[in-house]
PDB file of N, CA and C in Angstrom:
ATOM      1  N   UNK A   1      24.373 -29.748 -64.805  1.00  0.00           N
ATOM      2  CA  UNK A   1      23.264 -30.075 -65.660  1.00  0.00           C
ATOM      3  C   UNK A   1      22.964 -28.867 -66.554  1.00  0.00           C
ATOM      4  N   UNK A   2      22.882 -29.302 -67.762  1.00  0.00           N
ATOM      5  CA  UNK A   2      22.662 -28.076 -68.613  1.00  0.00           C
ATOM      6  C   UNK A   2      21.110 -28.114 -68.992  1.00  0.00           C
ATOM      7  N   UNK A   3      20.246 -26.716 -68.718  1.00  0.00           N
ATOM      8  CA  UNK A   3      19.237 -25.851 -69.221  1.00  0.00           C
ATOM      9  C   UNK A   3      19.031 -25.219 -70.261  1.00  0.00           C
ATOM     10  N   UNK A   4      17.978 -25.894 -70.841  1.00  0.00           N
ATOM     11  CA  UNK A   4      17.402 -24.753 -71.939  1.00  0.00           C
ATOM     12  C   UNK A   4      16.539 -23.634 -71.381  1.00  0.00           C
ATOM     13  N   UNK A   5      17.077 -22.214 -71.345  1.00  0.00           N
ATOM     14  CA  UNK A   5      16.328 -21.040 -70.507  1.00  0.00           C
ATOM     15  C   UNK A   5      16.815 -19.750 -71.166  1.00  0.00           C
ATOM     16  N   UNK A   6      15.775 -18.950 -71.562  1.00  0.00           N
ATOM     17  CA  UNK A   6      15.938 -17.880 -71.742  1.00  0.00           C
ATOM     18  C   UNK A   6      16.557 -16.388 -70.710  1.00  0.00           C
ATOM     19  N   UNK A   7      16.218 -16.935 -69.266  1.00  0.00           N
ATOM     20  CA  UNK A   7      16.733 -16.163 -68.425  1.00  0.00           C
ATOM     21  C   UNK A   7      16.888 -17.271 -67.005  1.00  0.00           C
ATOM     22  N   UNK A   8      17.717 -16.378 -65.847  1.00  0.00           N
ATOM     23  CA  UNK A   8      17.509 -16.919 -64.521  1.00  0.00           C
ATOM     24  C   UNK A   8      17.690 -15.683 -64.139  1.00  0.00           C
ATOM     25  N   UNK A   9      17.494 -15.571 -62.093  1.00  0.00           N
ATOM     26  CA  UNK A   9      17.318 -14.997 -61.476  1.00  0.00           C
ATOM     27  C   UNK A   9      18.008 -15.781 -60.573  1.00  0.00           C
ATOM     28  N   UNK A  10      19.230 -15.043 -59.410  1.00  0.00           N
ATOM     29  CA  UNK A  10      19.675 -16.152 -58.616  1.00  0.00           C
ATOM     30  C   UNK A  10      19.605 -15.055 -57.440  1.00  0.00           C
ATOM     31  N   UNK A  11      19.214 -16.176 -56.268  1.00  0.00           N
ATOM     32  CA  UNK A  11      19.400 -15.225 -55.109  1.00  0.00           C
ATOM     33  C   UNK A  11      19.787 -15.976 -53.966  1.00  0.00           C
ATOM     34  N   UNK A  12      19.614 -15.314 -52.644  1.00  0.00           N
ATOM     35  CA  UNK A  12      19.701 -17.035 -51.328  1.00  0.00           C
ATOM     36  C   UNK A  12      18.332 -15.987 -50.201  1.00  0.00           C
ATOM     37  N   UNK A  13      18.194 -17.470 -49.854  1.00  0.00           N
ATOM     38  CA  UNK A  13      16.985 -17.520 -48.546  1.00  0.00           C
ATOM     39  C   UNK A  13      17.776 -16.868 -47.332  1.00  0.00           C
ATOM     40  N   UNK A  14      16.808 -17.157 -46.476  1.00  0.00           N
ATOM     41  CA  UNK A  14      17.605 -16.523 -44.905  1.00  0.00           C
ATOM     42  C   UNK A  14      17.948 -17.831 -44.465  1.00  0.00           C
ATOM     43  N   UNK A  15      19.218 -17.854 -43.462  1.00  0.00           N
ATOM     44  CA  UNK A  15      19.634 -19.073 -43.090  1.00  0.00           C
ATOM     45  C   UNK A  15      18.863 -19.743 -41.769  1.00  0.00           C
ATOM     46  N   UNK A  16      18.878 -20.959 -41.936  1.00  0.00           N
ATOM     47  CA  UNK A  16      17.816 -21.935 -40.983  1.00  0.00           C
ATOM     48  C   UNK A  16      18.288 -21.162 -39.817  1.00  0.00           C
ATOM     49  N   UNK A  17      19.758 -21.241 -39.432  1.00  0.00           N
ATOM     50  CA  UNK A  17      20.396 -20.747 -37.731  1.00  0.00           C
ATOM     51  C   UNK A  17      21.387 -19.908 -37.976  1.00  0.00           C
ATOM     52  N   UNK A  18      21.245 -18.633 -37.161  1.00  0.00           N
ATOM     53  CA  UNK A  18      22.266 -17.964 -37.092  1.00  0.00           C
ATOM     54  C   UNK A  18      23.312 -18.196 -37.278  1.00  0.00           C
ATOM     55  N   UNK A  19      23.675 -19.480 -36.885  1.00  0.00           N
ATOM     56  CA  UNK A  19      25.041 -20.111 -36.776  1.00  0.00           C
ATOM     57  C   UNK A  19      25.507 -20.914 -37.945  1.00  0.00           C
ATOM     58  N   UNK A  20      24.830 -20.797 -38.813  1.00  0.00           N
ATOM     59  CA  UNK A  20      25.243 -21.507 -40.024  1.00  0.00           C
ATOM     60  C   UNK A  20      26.427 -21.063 -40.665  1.00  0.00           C
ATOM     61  N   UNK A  21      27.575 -21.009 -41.414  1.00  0.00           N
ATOM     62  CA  UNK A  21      27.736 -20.524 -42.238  1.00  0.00           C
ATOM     63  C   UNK A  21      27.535 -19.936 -43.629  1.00  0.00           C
ATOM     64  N   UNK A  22      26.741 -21.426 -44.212  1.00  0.00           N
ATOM     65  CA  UNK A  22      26.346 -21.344 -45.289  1.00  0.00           C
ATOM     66  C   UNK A  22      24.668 -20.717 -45.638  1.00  0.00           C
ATOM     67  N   UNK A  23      24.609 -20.669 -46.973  1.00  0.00           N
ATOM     68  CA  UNK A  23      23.172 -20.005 -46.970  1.00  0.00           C
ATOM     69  C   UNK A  23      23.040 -20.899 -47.880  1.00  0.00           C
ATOM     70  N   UNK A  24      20.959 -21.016 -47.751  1.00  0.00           N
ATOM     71  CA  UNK A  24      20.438 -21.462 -48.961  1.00  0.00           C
ATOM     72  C   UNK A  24      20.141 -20.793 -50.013  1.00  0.00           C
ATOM     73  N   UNK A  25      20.483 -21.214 -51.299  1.00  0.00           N
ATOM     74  CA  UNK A  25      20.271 -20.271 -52.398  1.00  0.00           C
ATOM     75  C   UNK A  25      19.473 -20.800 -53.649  1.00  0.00           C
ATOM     76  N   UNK A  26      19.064 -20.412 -54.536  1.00  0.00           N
ATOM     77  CA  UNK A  26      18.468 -20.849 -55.480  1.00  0.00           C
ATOM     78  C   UNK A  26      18.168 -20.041 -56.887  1.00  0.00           C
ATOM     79  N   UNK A  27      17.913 -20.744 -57.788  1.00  0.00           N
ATOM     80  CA  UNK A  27      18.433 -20.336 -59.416  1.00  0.00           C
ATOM     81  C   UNK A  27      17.127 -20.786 -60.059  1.00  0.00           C
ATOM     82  N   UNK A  28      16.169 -19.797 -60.287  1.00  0.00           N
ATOM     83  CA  UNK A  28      14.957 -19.568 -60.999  1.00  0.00           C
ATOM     84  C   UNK A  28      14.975 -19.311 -62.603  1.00  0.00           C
ATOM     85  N   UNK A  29      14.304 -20.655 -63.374  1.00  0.00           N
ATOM     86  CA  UNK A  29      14.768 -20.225 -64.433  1.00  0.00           C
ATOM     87  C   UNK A  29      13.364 -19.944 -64.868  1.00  0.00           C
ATOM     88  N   UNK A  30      13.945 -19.075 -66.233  1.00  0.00           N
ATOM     89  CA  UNK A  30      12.224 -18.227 -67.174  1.00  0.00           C
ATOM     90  C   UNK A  30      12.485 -18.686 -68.620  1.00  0.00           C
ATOM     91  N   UNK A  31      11.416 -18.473 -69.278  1.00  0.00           N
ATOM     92  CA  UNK A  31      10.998 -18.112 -70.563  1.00  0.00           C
ATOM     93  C   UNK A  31      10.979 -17.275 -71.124  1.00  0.00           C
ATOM     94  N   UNK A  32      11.626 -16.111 -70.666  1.00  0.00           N
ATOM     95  CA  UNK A  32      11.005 -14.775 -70.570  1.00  0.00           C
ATOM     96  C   UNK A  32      12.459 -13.706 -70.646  1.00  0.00           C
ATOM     97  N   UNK A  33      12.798 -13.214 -71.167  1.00  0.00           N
ATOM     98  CA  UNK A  33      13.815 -12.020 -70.542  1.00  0.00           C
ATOM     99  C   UNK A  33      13.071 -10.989 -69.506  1.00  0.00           C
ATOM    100  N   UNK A  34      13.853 -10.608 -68.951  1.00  0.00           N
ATOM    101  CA  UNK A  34      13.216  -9.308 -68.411  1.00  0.00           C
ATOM    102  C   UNK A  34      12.661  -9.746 -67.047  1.00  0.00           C
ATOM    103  N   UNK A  35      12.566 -11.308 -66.181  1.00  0.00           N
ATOM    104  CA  UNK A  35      12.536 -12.261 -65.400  1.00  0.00           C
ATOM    105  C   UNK A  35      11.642 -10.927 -64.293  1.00  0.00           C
ATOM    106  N   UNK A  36      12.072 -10.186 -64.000  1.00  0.00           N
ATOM    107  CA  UNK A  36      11.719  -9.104 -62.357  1.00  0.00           C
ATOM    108  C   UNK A  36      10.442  -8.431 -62.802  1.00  0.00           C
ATOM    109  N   UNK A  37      10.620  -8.367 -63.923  1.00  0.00           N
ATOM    110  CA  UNK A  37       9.135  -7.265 -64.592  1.00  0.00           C
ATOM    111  C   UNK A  37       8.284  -7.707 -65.573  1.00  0.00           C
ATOM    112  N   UNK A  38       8.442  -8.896 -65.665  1.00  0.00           N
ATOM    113  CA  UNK A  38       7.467  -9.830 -66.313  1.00  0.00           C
ATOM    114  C   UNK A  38       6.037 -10.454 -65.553  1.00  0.00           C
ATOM    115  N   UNK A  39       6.110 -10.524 -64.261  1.00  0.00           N
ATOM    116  CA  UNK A  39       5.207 -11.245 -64.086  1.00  0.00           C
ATOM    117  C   UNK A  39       4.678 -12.603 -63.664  1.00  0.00           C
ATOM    118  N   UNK A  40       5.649 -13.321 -64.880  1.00  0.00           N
ATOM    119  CA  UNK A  40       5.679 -14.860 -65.299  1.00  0.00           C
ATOM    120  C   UNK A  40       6.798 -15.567 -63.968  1.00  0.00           C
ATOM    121  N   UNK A  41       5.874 -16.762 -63.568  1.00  0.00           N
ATOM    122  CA  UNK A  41       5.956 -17.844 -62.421  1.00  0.00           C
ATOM    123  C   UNK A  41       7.200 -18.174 -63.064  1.00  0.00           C
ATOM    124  N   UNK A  42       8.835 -19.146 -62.417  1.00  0.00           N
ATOM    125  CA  UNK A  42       9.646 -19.905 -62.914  1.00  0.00           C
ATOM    126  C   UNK A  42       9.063 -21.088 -63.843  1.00  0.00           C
ATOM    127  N   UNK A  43       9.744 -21.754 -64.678  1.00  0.00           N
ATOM    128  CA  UNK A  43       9.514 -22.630 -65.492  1.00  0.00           C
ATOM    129  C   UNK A  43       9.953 -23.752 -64.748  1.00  0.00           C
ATOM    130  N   UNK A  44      11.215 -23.482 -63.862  1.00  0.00           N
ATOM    131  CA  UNK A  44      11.866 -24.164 -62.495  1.00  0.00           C
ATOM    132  C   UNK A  44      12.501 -23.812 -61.834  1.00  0.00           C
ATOM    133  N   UNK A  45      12.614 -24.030 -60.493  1.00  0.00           N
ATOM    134  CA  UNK A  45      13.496 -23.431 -59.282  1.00  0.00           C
ATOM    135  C   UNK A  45      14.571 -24.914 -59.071  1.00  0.00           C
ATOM    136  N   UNK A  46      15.916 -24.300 -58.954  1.00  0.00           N
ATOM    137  CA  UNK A  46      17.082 -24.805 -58.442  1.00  0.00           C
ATOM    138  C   UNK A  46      17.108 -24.778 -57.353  1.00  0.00           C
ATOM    139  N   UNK A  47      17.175 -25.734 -55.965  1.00  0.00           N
ATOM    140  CA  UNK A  47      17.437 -25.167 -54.314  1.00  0.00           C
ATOM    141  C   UNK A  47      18.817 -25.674 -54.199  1.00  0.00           C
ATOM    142  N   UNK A  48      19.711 -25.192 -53.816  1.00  0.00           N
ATOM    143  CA  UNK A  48      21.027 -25.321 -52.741  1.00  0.00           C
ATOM    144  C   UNK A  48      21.065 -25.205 -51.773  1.00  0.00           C
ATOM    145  N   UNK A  49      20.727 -25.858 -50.574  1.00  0.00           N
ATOM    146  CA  UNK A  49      20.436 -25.696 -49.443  1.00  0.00           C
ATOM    147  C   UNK A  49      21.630 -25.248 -48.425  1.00  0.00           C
ATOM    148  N   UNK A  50      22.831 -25.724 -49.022  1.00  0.00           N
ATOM    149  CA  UNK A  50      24.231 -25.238 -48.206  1.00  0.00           C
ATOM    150  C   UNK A  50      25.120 -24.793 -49.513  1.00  0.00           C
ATOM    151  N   UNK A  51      24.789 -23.591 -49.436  1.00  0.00           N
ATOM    152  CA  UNK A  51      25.655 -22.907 -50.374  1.00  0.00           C
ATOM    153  C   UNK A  51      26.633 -21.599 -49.787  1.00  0.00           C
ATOM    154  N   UNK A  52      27.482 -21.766 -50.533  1.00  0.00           N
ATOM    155  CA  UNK A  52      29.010 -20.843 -49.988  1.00  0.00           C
ATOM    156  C   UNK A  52      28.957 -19.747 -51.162  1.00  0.00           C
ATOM    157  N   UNK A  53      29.219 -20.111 -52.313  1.00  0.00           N
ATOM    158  CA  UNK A  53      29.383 -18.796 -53.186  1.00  0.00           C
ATOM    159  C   UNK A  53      29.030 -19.157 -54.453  1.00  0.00           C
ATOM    160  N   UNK A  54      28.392 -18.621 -55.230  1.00  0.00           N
ATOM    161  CA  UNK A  54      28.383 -19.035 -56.619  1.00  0.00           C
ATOM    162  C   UNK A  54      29.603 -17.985 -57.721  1.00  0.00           C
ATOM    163  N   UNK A  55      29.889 -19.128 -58.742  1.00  0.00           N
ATOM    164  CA  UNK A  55      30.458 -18.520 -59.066  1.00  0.00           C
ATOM    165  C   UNK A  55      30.166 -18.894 -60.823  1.00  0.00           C
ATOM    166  N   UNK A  56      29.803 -17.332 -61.435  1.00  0.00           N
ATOM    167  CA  UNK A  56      29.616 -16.793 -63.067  1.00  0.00           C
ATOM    168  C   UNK A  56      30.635 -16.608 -63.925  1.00  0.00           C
ATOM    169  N   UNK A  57      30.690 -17.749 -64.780  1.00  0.00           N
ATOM    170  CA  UNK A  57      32.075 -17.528 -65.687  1.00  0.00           C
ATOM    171  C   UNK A  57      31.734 -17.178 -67.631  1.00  0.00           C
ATOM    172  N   UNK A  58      31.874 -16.326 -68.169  1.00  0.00           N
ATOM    173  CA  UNK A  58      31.211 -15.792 -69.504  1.00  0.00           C
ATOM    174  C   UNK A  58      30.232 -15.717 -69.010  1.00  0.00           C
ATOM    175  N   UNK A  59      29.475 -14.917 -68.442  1.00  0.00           N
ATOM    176  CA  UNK A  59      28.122 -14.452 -68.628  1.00  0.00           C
ATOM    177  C   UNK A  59      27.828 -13.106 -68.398  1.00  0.00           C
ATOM    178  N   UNK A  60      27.081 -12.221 -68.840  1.00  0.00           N
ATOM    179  CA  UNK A  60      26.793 -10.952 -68.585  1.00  0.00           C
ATOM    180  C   UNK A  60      25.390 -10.622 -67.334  1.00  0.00           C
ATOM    181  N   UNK A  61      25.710 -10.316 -66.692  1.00  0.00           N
ATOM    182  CA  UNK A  61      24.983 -10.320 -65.396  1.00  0.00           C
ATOM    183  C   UNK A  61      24.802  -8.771 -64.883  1.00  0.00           C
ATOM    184  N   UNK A  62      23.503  -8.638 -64.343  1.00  0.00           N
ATOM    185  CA  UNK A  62      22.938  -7.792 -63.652  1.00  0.00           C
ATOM    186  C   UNK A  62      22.363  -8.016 -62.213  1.00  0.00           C
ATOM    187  N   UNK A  63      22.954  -6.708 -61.249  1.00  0.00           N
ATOM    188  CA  UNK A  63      22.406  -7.149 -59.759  1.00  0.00           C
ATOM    189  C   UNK A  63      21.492  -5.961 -59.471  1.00  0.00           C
ATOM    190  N   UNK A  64      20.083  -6.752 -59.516  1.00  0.00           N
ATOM    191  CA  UNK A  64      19.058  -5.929 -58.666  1.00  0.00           C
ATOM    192  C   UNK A  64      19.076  -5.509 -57.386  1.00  0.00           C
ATOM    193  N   UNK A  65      19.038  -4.396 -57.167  1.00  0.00           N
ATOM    194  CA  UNK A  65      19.467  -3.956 -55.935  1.00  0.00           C
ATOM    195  C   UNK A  65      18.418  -3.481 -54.853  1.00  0.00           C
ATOM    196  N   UNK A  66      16.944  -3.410 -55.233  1.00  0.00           N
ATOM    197  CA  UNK A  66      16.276  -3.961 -54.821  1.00  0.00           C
ATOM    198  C   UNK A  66      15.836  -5.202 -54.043  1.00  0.00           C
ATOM    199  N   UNK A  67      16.145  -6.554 -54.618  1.00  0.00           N
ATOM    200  CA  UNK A  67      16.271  -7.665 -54.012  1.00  0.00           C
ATOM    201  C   UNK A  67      17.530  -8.204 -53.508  1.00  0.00           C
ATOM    202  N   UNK A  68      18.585  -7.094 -54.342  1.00  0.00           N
ATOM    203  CA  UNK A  68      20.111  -8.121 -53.642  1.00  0.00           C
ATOM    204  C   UNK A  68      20.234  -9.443 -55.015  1.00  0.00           C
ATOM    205  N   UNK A  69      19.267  -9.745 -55.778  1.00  0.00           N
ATOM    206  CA  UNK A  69      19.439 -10.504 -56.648  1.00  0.00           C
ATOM    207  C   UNK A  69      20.367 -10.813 -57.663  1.00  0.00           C
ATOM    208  N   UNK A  70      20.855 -11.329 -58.632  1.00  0.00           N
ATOM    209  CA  UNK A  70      21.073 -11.387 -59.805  1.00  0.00           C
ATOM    210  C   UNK A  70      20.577 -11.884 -60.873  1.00  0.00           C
ATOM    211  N   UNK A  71      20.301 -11.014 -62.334  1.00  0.00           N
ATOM    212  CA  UNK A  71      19.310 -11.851 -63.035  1.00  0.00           C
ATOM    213  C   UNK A  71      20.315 -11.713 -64.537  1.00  0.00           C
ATOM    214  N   UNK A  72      20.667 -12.780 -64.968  1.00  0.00           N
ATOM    215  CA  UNK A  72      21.451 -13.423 -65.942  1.00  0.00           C
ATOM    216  C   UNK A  72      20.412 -13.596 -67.166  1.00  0.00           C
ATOM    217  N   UNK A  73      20.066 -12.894 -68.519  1.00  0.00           N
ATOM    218  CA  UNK A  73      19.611 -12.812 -69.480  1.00  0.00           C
ATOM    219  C   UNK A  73      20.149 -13.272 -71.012  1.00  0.00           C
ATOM    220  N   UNK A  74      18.927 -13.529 -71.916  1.00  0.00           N
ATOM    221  CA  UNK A  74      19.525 -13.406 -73.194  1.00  0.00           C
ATOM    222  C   UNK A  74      20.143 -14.743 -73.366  1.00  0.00           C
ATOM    223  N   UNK A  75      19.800 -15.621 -72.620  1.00  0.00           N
ATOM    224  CA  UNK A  75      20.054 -17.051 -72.561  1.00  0.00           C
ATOM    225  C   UNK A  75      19.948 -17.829 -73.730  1.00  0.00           C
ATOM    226  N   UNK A  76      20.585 -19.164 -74.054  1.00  0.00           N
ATOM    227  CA  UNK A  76      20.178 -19.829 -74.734  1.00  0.00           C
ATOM    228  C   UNK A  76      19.998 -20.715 -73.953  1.00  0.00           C
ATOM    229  N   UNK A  77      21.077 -21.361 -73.028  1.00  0.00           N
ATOM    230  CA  UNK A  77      21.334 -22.558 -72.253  1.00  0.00           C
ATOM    231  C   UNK A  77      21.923 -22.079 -70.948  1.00  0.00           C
ATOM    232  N   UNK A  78      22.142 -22.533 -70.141  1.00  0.00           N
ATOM    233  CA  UNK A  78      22.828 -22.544 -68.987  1.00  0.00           C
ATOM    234  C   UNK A  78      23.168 -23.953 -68.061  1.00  0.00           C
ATOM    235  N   UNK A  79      24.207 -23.967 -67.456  1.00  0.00           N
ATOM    236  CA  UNK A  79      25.034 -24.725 -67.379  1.00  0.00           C
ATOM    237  C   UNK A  79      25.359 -24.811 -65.332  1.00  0.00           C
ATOM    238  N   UNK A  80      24.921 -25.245 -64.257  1.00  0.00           N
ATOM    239  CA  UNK A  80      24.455 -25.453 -63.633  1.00  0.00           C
ATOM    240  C   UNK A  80      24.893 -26.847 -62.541  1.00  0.00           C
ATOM    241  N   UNK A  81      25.893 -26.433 -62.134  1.00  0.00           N
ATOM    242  CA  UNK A  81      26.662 -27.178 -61.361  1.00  0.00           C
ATOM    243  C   UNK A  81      27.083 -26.939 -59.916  1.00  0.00           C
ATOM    244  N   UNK A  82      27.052 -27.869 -58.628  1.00  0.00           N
ATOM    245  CA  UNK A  82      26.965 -27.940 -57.867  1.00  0.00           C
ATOM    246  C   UNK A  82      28.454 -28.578 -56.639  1.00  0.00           C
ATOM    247  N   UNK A  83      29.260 -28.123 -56.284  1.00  0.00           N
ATOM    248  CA  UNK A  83      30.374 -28.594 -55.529  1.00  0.00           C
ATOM    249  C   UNK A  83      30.897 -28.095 -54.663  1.00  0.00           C
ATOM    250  N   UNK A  84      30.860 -28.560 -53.458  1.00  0.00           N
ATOM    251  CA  UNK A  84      31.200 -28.711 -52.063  1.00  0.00           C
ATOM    252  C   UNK A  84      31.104 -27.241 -51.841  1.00  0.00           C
ATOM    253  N   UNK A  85      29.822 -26.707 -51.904  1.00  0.00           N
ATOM    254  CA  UNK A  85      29.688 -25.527 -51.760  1.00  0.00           C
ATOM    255  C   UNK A  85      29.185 -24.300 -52.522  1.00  0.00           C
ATOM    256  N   UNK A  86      30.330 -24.983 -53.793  1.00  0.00           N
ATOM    257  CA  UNK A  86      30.078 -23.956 -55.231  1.00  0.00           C
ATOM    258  C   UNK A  86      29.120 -23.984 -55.550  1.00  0.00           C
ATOM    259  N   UNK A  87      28.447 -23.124 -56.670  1.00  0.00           N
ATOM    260  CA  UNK A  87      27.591 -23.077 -57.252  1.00  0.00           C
ATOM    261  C   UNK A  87      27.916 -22.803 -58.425  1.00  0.00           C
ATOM    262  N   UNK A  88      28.160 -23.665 -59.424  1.00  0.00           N
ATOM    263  CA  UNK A  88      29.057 -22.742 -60.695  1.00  0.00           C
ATOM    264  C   UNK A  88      28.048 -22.772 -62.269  1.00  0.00           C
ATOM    265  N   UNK A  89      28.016 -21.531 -62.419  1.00  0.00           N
ATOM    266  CA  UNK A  89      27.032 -20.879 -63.575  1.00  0.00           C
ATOM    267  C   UNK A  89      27.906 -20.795 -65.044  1.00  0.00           C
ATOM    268  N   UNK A  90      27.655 -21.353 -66.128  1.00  0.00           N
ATOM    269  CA  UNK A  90      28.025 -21.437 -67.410  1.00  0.00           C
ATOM    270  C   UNK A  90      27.348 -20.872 -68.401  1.00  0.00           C
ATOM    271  N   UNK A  91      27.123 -20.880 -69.219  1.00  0.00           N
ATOM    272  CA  UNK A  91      26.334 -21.039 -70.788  1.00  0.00           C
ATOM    273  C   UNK A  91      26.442 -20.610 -72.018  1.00  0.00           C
ATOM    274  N   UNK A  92      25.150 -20.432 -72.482  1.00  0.00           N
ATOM    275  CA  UNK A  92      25.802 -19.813 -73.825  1.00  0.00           C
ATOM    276  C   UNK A  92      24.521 -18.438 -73.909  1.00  0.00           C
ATOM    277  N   UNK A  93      25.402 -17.266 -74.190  1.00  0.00           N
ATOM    278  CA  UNK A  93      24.116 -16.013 -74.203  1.00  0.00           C
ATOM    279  C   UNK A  93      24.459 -15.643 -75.114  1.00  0.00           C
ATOM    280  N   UNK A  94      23.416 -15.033 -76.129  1.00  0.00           N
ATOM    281  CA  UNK A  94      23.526 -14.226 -77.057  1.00  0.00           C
ATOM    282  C   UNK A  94      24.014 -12.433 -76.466  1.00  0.00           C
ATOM    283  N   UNK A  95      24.809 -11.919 -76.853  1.00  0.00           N
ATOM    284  CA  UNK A  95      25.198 -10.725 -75.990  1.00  0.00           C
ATOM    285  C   UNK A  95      24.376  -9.523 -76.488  1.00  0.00           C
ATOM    286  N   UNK A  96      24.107  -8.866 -75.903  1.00  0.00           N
ATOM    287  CA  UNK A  96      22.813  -7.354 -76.388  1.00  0.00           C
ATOM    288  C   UNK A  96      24.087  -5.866 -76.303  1.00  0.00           C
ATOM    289  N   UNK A  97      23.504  -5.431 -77.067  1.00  0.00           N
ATOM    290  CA  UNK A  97      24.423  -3.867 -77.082  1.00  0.00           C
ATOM    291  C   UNK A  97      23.486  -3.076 -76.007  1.00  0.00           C
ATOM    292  N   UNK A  98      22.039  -3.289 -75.811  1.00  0.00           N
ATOM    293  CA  UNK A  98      20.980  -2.528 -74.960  1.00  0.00           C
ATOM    294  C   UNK A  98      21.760  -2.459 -73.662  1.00  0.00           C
ATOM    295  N   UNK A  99      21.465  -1.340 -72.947  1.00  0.00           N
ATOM    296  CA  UNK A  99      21.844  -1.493 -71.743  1.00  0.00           C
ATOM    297  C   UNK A  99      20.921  -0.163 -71.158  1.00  0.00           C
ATOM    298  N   UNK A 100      20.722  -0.639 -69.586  1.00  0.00           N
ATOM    299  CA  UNK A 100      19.514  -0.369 -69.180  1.00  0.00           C
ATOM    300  C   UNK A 100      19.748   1.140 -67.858  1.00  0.00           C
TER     301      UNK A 100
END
């Protein structure tokens, strides 16, 4: 499913049972660049409840290391797909020379 979003933030929960393999994860989208130091509530949360790995193809990505997070900026759209596990991230970003 494709998003109109200026940013996301992706991370995963703690798992229901030790014994799980998989984790739950989820993909917070903003209005906002700058998603961690803004302030501003999601516009919407994505849940994956049995998720294995996501995987980012063209996109420029940053991992907060603080939360363990990743927060994907500079958005126009994003692209947001779900399979037997995957989690697979698309879109279209405008690219920045800034770097932080």
């Amino acid at each position: 499913m494709i998003h109109k979003t200026k940013s996301v933030i992706i991370g995963r929960k703690k798992k229901e049972h030790d014994t799980d393999e998989d984790r739950p994860c989820f993909v917070s989208l903003f209005d906002v660049n700058k998603p961690h130091t803004s302030g501003k509530v999601p516009t919407d949360i994505l849940e994956f409840p049995h998720s294995h790995r996501v995987i980012i193809k063209g996109l420029d990505v940053s991992y907060l290391l603080m939360g363990n997070d990743l927060v994907i900026e500079n958005l126009e759209e994003i692209e947001v797909e779900y399979a037997e596990g995957h989690i697979y991230l698309t879109g279209v970003q405008q690219h920045s020379d800034e770097t932080e």
